[in-house]
PDB file of N, CA and C in Angstrom:
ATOM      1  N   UNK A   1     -97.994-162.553 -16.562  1.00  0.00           N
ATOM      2  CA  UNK A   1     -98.634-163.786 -16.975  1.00  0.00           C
ATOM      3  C   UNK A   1     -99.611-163.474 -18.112  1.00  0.00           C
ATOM      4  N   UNK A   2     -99.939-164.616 -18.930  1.00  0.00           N
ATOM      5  CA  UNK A   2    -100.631-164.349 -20.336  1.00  0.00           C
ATOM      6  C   UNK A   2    -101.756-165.193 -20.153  1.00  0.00           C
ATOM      7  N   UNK A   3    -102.761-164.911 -20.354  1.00  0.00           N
ATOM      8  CA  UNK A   3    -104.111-165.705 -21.002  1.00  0.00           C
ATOM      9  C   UNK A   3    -104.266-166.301 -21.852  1.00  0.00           C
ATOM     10  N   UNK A   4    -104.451-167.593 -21.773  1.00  0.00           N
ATOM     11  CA  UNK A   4    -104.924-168.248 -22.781  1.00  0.00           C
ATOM     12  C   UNK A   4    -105.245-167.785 -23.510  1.00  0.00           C
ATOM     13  N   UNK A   5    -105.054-168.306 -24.970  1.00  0.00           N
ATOM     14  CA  UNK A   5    -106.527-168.070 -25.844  1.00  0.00           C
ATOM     15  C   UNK A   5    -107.640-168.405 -25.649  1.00  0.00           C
ATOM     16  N   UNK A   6    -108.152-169.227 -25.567  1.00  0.00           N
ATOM     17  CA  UNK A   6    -109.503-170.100 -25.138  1.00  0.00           C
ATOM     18  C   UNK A   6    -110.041-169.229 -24.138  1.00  0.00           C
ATOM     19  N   UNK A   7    -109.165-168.580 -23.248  1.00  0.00           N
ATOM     20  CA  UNK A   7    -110.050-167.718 -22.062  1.00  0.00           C
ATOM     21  C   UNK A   7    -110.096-166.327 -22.576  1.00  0.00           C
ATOM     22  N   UNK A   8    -109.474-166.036 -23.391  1.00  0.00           N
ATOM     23  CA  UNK A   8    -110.126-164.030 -23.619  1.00  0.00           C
ATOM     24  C   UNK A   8    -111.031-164.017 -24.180  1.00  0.00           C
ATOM     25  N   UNK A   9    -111.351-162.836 -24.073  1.00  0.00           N
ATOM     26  CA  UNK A   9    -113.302-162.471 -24.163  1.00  0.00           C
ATOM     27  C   UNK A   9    -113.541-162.181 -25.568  1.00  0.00           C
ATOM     28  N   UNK A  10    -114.083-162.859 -26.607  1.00  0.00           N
ATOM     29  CA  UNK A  10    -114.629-163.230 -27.933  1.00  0.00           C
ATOM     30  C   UNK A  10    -115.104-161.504 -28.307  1.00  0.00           C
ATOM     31  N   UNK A  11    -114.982-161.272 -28.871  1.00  0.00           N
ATOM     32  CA  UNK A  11    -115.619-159.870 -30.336  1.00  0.00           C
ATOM     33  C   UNK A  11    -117.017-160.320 -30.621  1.00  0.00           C
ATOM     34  N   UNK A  12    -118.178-159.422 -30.742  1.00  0.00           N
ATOM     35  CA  UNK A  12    -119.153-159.947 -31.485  1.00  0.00           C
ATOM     36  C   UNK A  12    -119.039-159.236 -33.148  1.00  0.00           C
ATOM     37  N   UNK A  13    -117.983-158.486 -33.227  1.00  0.00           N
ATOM     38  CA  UNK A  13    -117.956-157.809 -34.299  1.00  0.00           C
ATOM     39  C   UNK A  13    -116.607-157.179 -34.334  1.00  0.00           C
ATOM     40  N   UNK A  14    -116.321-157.478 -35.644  1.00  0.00           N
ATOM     41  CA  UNK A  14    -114.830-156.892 -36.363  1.00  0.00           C
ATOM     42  C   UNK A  14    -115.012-155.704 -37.206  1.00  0.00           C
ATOM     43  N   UNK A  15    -113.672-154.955 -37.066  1.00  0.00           N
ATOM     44  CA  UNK A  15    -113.285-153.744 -37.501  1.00  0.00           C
ATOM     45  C   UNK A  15    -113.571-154.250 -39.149  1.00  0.00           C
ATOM     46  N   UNK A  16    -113.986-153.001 -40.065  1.00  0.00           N
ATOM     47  CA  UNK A  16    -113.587-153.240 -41.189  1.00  0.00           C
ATOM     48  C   UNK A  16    -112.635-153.774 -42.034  1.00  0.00           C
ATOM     49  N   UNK A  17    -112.921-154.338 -43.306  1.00  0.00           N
ATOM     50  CA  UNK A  17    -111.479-154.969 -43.532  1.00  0.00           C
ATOM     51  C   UNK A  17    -111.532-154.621 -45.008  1.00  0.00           C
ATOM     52  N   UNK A  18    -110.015-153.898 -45.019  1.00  0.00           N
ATOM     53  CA  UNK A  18    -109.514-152.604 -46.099  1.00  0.00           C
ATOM     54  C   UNK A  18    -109.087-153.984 -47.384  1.00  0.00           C
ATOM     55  N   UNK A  19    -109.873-153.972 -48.621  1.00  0.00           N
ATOM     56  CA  UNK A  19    -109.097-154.775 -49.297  1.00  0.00           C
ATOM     57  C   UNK A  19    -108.354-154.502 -50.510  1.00  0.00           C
ATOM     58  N   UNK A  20    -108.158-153.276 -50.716  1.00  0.00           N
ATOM     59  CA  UNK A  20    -107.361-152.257 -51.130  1.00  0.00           C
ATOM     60  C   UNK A  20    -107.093-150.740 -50.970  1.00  0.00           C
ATOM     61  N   UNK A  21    -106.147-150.387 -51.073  1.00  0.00           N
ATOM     62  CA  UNK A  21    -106.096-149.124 -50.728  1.00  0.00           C
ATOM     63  C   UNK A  21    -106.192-147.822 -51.979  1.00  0.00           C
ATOM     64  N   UNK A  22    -107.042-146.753 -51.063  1.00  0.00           N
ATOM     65  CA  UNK A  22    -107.246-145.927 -52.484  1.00  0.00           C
ATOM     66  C   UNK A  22    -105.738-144.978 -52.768  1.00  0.00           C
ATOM     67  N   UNK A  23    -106.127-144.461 -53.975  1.00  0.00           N
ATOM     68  CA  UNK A  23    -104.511-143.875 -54.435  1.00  0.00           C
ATOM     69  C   UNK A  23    -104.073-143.055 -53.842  1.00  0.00           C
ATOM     70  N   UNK A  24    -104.683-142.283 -53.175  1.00  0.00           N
ATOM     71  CA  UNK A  24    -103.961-141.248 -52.239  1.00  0.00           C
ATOM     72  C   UNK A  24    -103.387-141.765 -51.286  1.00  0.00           C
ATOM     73  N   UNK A  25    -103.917-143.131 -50.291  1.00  0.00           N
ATOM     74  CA  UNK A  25    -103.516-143.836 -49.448  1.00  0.00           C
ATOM     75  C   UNK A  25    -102.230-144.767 -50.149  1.00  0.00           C
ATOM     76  N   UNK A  26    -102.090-145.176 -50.949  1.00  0.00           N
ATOM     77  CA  UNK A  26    -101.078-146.066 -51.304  1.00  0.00           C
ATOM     78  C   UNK A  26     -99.886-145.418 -52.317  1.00  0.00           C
ATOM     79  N   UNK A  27    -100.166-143.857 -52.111  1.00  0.00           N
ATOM     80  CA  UNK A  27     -99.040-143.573 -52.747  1.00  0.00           C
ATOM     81  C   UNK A  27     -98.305-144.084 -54.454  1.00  0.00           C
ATOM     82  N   UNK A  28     -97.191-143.515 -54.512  1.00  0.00           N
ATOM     83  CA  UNK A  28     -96.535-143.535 -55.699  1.00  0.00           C
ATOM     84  C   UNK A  28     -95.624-144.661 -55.530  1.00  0.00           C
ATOM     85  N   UNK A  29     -95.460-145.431 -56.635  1.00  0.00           N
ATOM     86  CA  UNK A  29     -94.024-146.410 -56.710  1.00  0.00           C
ATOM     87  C   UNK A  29     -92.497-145.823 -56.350  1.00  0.00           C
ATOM     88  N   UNK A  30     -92.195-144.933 -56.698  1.00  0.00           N
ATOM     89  CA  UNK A  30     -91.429-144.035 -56.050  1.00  0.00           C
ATOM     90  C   UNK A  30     -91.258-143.385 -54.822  1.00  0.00           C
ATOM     91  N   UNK A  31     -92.252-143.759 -53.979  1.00  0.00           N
ATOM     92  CA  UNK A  31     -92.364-143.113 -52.666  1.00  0.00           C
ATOM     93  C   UNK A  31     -91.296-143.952 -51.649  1.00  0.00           C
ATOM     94  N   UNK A  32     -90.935-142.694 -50.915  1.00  0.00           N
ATOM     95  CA  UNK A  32     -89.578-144.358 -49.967  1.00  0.00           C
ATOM     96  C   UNK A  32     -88.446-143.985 -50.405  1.00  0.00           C
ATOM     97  N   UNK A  33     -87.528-145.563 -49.959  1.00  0.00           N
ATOM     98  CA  UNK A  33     -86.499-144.977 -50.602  1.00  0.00           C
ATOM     99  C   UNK A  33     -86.350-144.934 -52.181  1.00  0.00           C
ATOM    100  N   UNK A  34     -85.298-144.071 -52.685  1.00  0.00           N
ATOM    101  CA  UNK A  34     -84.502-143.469 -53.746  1.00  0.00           C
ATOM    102  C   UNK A  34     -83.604-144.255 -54.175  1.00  0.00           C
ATOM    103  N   UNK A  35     -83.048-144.948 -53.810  1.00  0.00           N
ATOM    104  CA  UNK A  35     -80.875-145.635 -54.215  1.00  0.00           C
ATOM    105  C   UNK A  35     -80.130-144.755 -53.389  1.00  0.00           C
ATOM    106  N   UNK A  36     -80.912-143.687 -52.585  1.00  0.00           N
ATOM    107  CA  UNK A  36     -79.582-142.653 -52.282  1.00  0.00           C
ATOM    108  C   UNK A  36     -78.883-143.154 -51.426  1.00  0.00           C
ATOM    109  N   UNK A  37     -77.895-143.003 -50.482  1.00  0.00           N
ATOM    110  CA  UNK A  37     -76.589-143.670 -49.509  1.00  0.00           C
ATOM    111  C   UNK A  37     -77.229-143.027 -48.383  1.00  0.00           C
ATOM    112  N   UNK A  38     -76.808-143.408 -47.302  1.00  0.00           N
ATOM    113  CA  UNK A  38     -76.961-143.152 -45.837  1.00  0.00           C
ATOM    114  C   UNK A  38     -76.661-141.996 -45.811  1.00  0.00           C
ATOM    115  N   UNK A  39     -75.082-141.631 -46.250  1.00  0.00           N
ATOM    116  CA  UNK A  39     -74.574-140.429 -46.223  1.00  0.00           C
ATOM    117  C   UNK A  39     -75.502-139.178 -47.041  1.00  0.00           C
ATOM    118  N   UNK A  40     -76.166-139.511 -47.878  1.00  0.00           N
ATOM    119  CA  UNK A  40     -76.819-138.777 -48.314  1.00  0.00           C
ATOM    120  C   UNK A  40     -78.378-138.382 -48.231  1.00  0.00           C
ATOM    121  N   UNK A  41     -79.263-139.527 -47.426  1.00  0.00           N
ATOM    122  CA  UNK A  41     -80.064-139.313 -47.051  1.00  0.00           C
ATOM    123  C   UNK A  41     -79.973-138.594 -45.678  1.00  0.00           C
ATOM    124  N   UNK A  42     -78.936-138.890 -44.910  1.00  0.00           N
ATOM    125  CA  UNK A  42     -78.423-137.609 -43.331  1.00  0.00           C
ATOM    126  C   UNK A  42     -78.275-136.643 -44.100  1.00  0.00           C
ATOM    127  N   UNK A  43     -77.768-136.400 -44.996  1.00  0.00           N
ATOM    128  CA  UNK A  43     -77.567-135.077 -45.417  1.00  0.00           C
ATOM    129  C   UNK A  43     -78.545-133.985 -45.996  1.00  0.00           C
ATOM    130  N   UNK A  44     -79.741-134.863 -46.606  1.00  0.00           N
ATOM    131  CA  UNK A  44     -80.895-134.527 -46.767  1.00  0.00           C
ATOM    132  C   UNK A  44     -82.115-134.219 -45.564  1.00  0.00           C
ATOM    133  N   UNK A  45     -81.501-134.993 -43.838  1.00  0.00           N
ATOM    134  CA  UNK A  45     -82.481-134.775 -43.656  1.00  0.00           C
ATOM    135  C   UNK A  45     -81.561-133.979 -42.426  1.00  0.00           C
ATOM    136  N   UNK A  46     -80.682-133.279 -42.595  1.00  0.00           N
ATOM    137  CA  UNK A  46     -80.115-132.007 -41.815  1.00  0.00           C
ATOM    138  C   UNK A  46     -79.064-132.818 -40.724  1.00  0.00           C
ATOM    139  N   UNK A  47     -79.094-133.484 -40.341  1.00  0.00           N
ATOM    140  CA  UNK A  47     -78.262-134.816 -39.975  1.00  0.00           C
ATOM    141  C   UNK A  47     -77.024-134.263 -39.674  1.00  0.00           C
ATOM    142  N   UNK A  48     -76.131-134.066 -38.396  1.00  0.00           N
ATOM    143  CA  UNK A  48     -74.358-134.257 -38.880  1.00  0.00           C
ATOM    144  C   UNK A  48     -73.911-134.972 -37.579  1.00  0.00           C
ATOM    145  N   UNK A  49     -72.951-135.433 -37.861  1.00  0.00           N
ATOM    146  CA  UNK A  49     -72.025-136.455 -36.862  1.00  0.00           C
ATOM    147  C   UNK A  49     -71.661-135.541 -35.388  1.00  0.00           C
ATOM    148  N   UNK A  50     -72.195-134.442 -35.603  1.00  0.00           N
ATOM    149  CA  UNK A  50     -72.265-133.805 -34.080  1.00  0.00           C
ATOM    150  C   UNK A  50     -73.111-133.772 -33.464  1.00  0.00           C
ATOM    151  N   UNK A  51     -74.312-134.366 -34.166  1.00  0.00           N
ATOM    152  CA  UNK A  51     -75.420-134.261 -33.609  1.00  0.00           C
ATOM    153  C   UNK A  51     -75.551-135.881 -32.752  1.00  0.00           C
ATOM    154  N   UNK A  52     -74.734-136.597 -32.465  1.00  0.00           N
ATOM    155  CA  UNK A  52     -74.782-138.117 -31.539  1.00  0.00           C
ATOM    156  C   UNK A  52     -73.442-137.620 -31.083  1.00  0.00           C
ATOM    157  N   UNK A  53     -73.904-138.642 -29.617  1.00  0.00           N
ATOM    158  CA  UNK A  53     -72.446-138.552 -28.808  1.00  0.00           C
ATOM    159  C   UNK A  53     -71.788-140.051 -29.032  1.00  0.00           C
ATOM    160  N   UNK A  54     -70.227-139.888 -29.160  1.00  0.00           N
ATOM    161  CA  UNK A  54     -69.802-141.043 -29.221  1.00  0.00           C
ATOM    162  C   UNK A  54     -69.844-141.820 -27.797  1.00  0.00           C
ATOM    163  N   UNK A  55     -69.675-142.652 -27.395  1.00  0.00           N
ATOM    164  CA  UNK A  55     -69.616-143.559 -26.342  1.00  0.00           C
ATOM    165  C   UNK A  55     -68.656-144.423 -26.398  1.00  0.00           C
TER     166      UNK A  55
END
């Protein structure tokens, strides 16, 4: 069962609030994916079709 809103217990104070991130935190435009294929990102990350069982 869930609680209302109206009944949970109010914050007198909120977490900071980030309104940008610095460059080390937000990384490069390039970060992520590449264009590369499935097949080639498994292959990059040591990945092979023996490594899952079929079912």
């Amino acid at each position: 069962m869930t609680t209302p809103e109206e009944n949970r217990p109010k914050t007198d104070t909120t977490d900071e609030v980030l309104t940008e991130k610095n460059a080390s935190e937000a990384g490069t435009p390039n970060a992520g994916a590449t264009g590369r294929t499935v097949k080639e990102a498994l292959e990059e990350a040591g990945v092979s079709p023996e490594d899952f069982e079929e079912k």
